[in-house]
C-alpha atoms as a PDB file:
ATOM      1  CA  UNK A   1      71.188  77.915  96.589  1.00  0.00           C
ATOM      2  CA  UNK A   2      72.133  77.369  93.140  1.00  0.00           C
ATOM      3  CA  UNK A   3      71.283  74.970  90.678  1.00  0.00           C
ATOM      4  CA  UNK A   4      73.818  72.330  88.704  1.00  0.00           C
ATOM      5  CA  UNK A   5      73.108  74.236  85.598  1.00  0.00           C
ATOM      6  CA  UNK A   6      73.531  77.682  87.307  1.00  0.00           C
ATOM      7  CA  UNK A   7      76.806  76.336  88.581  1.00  0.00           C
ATOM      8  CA  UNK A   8      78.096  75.304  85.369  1.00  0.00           C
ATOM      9  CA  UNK A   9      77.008  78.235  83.293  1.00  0.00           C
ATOM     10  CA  UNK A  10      78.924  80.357  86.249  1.00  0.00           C
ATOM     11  CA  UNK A  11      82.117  78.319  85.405  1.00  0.00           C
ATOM     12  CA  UNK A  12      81.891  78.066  82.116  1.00  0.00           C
ATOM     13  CA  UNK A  13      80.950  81.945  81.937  1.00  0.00           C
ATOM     14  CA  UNK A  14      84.151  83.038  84.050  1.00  0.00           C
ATOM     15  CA  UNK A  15      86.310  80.818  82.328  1.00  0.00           C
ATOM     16  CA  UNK A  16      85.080  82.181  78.389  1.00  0.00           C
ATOM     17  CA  UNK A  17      85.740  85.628  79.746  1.00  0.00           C
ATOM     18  CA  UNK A  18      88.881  85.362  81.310  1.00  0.00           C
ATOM     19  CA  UNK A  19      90.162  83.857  77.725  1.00  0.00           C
ATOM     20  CA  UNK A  20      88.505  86.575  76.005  1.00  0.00           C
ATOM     21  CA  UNK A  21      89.977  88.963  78.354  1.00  0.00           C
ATOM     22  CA  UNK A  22      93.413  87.503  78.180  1.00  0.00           C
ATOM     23  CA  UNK A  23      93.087  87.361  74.346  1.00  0.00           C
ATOM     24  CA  UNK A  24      92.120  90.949  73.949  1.00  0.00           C
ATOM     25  CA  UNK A  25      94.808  92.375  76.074  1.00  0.00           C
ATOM     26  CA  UNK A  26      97.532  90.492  74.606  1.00  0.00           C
ATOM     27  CA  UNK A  27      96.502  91.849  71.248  1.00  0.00           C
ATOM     28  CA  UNK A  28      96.469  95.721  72.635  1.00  0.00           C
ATOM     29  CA  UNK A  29      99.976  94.829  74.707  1.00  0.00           C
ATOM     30  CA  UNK A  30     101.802  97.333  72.263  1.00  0.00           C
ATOM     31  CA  UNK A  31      98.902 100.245  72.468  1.00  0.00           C
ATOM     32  CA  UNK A  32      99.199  99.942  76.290  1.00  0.00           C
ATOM     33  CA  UNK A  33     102.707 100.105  76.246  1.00  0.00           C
ATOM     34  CA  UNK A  34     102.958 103.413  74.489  1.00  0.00           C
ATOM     35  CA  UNK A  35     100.172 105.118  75.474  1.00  0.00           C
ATOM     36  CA  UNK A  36      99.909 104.136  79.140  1.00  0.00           C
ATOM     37  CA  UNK A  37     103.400 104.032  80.102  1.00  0.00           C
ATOM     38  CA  UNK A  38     103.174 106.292  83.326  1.00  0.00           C
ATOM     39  CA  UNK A  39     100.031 104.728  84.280  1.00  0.00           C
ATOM     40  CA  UNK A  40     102.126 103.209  87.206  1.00  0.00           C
ATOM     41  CA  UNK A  41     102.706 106.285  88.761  1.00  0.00           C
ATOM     42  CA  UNK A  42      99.574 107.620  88.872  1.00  0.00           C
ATOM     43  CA  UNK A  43      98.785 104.119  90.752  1.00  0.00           C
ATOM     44  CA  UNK A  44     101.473 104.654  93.565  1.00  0.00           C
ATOM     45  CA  UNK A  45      99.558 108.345  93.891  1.00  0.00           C
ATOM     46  CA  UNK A  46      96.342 107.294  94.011  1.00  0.00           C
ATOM     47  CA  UNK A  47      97.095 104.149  97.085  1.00  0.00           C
ATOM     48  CA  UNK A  48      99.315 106.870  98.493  1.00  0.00           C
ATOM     49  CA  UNK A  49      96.154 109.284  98.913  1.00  0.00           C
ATOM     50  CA  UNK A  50      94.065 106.674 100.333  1.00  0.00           C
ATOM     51  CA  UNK A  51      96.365 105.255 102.466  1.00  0.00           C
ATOM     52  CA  UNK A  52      96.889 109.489 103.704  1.00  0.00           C
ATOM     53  CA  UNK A  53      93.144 109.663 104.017  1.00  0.00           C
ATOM     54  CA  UNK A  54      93.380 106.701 106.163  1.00  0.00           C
ATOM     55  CA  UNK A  55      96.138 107.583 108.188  1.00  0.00           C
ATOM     56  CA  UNK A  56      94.556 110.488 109.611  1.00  0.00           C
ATOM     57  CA  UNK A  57      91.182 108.962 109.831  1.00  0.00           C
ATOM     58  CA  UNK A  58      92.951 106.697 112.529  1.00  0.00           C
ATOM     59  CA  UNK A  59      94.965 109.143 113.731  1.00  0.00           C
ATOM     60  CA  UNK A  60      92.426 111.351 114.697  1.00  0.00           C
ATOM     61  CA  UNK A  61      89.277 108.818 115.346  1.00  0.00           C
END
């Protein structure tokens, strides 16, 4: 499978970039906030249309 080093630069990897990650968006928090604001809706709408598209897929499989 993998080796110990593999395995340890995975970790190490995923646990850099999640900072990173964290870091960055908590430094952008106020950008989101006002230019994103009704990005929740457009969420609901888009889990509504697949969850449509997957209602009548079962409904008329």
């Amino acid at each position: 499978m993998f080796s110990k080093g593999q395995i340890i630069f995975g970790v190490l990897f995923f646990i850099v970039f999640a900072i990173i990650i964290a870091y960055t968006y908590r430094k952008d928090f106020k950008l989101h906030k006002r230019f994103y604001s009704g990005s929740y809706w457009m969420l609901i709408a888009f889990i509504g249309f697949i969850a449509l598209i997957s209602a009548i897929k079962f409904f008329f499989k």
